[in-house]
N, C-alpha and C. Protein backbone atom coordinates (compact mmCIF):
# COMPACT_ATOMS: atom_id res chain seq x y z
N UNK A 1 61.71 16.05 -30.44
CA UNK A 1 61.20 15.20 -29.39
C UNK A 1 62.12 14.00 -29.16
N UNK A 2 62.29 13.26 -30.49
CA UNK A 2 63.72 12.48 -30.29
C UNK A 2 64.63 12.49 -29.22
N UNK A 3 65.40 14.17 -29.85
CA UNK A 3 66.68 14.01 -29.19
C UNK A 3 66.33 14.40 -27.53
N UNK A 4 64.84 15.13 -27.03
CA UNK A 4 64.62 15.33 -25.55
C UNK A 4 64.88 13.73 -25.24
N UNK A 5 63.98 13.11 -25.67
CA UNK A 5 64.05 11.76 -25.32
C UNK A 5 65.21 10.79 -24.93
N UNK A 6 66.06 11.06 -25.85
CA UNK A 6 67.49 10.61 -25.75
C UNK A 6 68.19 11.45 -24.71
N UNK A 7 68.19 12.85 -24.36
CA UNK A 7 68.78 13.49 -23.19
C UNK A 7 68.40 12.31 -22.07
N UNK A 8 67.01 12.53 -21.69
CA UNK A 8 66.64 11.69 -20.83
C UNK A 8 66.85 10.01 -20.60
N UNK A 9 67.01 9.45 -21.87
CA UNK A 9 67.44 7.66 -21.60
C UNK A 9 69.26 7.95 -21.35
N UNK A 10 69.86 9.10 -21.67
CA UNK A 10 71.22 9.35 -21.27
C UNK A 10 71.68 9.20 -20.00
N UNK A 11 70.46 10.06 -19.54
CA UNK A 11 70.74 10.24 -17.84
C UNK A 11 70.63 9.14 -16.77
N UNK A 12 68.93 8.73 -17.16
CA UNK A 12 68.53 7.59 -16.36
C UNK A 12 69.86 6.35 -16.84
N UNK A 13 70.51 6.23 -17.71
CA UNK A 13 71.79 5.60 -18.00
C UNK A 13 73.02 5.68 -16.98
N UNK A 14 73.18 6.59 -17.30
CA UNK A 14 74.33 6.78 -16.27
C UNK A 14 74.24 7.16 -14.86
N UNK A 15 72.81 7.56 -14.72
CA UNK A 15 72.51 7.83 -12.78
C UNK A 15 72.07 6.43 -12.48
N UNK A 16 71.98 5.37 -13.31
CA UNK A 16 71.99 4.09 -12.46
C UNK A 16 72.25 3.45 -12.68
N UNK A 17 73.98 3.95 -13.46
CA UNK A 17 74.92 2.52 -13.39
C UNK A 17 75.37 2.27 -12.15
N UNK A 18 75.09 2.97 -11.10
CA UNK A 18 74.92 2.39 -9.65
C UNK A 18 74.86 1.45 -8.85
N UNK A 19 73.74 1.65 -9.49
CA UNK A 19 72.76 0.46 -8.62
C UNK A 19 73.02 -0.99 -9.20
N UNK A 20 73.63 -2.08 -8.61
CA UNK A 20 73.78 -3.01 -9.50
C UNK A 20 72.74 -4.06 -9.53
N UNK A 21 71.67 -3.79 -8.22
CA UNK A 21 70.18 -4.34 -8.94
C UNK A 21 69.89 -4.06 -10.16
N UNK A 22 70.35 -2.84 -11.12
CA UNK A 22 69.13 -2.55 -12.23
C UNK A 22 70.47 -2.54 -13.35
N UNK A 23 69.50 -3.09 -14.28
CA UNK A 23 70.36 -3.31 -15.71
C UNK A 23 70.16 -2.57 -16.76
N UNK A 24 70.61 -1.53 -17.54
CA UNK A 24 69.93 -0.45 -18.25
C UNK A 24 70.01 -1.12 -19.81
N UNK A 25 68.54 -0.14 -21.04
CA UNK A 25 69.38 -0.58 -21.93
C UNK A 25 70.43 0.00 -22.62
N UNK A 26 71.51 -1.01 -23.52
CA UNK A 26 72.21 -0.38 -24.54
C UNK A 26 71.92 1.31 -25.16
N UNK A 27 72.87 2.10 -25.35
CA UNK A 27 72.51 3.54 -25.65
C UNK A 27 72.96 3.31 -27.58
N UNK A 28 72.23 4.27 -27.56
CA UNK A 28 72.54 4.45 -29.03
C UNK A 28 74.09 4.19 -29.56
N UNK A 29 74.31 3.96 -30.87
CA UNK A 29 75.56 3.76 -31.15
C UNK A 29 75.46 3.79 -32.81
N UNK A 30 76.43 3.53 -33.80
CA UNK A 30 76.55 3.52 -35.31
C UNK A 30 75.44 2.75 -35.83
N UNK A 31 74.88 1.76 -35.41
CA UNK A 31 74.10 0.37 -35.38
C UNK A 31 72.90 0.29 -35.14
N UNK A 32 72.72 1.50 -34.08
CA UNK A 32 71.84 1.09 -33.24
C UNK A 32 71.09 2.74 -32.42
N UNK A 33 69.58 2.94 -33.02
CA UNK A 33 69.37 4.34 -32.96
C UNK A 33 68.26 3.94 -32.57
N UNK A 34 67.48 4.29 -31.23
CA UNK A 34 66.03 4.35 -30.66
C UNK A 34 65.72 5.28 -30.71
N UNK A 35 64.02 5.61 -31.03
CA UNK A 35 63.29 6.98 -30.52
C UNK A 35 63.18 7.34 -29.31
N UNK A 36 63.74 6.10 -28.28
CA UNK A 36 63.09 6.17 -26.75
C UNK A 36 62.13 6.26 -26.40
N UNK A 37 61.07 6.06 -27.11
CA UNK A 37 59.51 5.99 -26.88
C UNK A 37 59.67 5.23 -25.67
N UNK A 38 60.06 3.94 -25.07
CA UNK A 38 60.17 3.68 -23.70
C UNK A 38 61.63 3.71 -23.45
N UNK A 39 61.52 3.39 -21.68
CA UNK A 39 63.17 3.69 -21.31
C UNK A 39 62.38 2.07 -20.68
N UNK A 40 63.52 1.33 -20.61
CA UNK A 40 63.10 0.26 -19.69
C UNK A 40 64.14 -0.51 -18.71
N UNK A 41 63.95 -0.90 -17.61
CA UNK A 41 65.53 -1.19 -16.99
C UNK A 41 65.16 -2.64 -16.38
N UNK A 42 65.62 -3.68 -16.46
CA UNK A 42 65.70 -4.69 -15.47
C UNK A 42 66.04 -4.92 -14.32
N UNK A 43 65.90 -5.25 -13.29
CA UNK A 43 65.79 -4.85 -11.91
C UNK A 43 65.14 -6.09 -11.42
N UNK A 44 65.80 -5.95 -10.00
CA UNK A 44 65.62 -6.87 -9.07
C UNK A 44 64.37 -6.77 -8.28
N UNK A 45 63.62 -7.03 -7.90
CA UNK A 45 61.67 -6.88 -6.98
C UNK A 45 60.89 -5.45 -8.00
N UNK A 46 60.71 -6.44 -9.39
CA UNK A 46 60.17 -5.23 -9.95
C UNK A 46 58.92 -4.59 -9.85
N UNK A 47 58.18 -6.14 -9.15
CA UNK A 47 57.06 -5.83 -8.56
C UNK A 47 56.75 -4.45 -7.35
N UNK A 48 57.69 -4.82 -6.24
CA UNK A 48 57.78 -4.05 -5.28
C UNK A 48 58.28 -2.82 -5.50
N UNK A 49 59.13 -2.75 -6.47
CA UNK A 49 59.71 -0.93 -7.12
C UNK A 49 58.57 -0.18 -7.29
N UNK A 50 58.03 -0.95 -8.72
CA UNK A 50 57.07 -0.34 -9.41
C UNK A 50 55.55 0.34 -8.53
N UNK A 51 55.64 -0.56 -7.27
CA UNK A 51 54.98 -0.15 -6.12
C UNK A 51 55.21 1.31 -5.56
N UNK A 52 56.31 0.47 -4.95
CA UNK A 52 57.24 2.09 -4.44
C UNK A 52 57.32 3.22 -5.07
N UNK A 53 57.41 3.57 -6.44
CA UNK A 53 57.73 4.47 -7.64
C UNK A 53 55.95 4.96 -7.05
N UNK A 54 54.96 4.32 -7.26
CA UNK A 54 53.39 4.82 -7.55
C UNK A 54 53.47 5.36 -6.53
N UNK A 55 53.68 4.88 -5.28
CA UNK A 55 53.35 5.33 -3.67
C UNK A 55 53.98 7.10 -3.79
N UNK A 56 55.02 7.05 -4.47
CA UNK A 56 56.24 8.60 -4.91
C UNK A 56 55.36 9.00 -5.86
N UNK A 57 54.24 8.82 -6.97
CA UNK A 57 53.35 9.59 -7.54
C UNK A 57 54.58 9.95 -9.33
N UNK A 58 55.06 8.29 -9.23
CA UNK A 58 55.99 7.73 -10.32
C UNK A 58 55.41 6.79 -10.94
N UNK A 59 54.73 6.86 -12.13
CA UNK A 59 54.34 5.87 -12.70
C UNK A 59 54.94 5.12 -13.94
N UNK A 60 54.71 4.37 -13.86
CA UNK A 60 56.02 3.07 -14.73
C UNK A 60 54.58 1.85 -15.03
N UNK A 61 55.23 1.31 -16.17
CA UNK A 61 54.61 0.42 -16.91
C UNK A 61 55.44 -1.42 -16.92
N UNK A 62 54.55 -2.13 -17.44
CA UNK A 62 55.31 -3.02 -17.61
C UNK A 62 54.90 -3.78 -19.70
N UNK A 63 56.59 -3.55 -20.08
CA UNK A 63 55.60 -3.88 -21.43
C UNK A 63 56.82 -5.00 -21.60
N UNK A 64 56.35 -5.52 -23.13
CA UNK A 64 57.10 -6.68 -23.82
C UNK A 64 56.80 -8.12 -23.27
N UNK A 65 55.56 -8.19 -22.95
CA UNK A 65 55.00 -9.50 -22.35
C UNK A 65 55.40 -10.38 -23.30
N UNK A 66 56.00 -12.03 -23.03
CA UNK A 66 56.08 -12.94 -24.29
C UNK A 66 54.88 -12.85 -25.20
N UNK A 67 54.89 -12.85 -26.75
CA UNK A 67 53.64 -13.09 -27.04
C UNK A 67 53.07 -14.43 -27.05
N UNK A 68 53.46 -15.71 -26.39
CA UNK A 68 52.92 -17.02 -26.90
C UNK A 68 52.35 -16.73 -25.49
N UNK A 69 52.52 -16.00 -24.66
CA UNK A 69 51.26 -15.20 -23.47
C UNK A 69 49.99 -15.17 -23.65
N UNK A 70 49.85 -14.43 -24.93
CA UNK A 70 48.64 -13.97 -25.12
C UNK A 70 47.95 -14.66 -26.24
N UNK A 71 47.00 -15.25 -25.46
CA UNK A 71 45.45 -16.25 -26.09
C UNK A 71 45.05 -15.29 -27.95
N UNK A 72 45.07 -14.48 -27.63
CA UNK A 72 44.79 -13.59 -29.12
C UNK A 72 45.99 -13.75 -30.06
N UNK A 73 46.66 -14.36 -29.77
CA UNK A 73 47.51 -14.36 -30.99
C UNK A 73 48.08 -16.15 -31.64
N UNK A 74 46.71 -16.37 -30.67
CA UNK A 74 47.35 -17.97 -31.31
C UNK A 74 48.17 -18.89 -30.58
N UNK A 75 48.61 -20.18 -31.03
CA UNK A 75 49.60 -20.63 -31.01
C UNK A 75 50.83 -20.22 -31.38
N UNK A 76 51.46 -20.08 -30.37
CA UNK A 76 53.27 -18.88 -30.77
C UNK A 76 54.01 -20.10 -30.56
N UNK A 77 55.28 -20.15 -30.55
CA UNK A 77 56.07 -21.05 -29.98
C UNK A 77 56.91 -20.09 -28.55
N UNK A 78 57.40 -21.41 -27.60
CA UNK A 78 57.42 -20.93 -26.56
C UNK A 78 58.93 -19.72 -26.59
N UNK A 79 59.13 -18.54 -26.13
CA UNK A 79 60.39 -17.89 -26.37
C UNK A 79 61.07 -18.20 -24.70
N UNK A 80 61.64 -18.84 -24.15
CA UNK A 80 62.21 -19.14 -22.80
C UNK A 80 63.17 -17.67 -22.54
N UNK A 81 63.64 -17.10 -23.29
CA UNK A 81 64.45 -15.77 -22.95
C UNK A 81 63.66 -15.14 -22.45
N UNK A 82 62.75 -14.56 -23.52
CA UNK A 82 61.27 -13.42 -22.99
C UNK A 82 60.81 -13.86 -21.93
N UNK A 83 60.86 -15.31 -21.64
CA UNK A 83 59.59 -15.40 -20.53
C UNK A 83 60.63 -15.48 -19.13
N UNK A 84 62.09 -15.60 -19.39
CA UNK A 84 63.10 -14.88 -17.88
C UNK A 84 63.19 -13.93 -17.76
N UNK A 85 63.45 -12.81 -18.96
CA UNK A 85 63.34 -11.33 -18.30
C UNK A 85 62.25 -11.04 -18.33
N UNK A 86 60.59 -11.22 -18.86
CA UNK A 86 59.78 -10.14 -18.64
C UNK A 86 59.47 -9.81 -17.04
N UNK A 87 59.60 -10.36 -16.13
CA UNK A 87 59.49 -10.80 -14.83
C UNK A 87 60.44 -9.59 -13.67
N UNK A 88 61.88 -8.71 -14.93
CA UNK A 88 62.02 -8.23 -14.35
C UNK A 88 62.29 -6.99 -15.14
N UNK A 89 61.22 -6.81 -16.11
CA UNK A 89 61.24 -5.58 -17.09
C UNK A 89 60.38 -4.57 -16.74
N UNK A 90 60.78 -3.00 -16.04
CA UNK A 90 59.88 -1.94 -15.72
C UNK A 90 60.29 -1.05 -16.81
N UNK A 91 59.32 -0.50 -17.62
CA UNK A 91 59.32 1.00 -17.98
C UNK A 91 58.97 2.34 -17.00
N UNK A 92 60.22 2.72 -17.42
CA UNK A 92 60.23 4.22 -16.22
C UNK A 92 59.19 5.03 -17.51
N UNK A 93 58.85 6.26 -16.55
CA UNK A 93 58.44 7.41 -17.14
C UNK A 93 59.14 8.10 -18.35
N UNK A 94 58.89 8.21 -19.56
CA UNK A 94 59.71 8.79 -20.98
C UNK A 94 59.03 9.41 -21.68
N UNK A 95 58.83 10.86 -21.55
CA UNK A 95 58.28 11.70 -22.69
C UNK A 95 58.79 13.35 -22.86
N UNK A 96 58.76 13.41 -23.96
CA UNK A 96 59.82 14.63 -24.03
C UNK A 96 59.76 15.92 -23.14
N UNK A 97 58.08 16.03 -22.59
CA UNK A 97 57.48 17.03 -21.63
C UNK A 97 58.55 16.60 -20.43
N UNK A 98 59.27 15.73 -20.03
CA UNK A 98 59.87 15.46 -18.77
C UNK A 98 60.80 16.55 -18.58
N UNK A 99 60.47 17.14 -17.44
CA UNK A 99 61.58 18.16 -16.67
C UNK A 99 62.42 17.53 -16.27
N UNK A 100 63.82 18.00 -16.01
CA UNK A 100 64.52 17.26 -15.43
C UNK A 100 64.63 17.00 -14.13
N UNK A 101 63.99 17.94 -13.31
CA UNK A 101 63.85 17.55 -11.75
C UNK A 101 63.04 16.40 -11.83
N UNK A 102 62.26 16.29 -12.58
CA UNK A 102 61.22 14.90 -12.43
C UNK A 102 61.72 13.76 -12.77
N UNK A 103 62.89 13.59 -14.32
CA UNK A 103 63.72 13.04 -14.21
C UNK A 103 64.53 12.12 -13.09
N UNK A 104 65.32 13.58 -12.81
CA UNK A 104 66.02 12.89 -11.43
C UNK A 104 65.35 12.77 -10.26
N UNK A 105 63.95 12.63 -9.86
CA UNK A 105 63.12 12.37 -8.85
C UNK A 105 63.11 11.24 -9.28
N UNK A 106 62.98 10.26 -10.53
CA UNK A 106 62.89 9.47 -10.49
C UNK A 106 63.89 8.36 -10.33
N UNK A 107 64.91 8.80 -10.80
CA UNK A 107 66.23 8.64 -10.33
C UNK A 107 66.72 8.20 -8.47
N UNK A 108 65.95 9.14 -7.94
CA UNK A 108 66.69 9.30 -6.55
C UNK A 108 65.83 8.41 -6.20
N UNK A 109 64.47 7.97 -6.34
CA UNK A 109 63.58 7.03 -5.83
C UNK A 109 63.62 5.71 -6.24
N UNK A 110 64.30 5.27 -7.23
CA UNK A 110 64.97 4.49 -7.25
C UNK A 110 66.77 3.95 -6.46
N UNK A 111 66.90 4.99 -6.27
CA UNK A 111 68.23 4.59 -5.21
C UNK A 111 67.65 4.76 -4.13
N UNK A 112 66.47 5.28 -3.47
CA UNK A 112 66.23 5.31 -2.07
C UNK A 112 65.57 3.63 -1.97
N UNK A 113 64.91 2.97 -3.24
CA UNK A 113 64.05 1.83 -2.99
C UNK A 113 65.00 0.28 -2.30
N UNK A 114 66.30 0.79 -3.39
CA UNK A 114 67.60 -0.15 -3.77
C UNK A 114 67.94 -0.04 -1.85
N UNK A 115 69.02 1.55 -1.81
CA UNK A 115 69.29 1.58 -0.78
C UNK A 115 68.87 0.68 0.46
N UNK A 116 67.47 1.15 0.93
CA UNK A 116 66.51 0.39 2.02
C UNK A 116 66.77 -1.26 2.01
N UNK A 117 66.98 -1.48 0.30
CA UNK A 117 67.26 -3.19 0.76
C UNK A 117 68.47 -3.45 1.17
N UNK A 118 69.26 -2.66 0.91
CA UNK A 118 70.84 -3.12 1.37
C UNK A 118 71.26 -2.58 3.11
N UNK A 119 70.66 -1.83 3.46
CA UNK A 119 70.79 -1.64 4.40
C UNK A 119 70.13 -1.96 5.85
């Protein structure tokens, strides 16, 4: 399941080093080994994507909220990094069941969202 997982954060990797709205993460390396349990990309109107993606019958999440966010955990101290990117952090769709046409559906609907703004 792993390595499906990793096929897939491979792809969505390199089909949108494209787009220079969206920022992917780091891929595995000597150092550095994910399960890919999420894929997550930073991006420009993540609000309005994540829209667009549902309207396409693409569903995406939004995780890694700061925790000094959330009332249940207390007094945190403030993290100012977390609280600039969560704003533009989407999780795409990631599970090893992913076909790859669905994959790259999600892929292309993201360059059709990008596209529309540039043009």
């Amino acid at each position: 399941m792993n390595e499906r997982r990793k096929e897939i954060a491979r792809y969505y990797t390199e089909s949108l080093r494209r787009v220079e709205q969206v920022e992917t993460p780091p891929m595995d390396d000597k150092n550095h080994q994910s399960s890919w349990h999420l894929y997550w990309i930073k991006c420009e109107d993540r609000n309005e994507l994540s829209v667009f993606l549902d309207k396409a019958g693409i569903n995406t999440g939004v995780h890694y909220k700061p925790i000094h966010t959330y009332k249940c955990y207390g007094k945190q101290p403030y993290l100012p990094i977390a609280e600039k990117a969560f704003p533009r952090l989407l999780s795409l769709p990631m599970h090893p069941g992913l076909k790859n046409k669905e994959v790259e559906y999600v892929v292309e609907k993201i360059w059709e969202f990008y596209e529309e703004r540039i043009f």
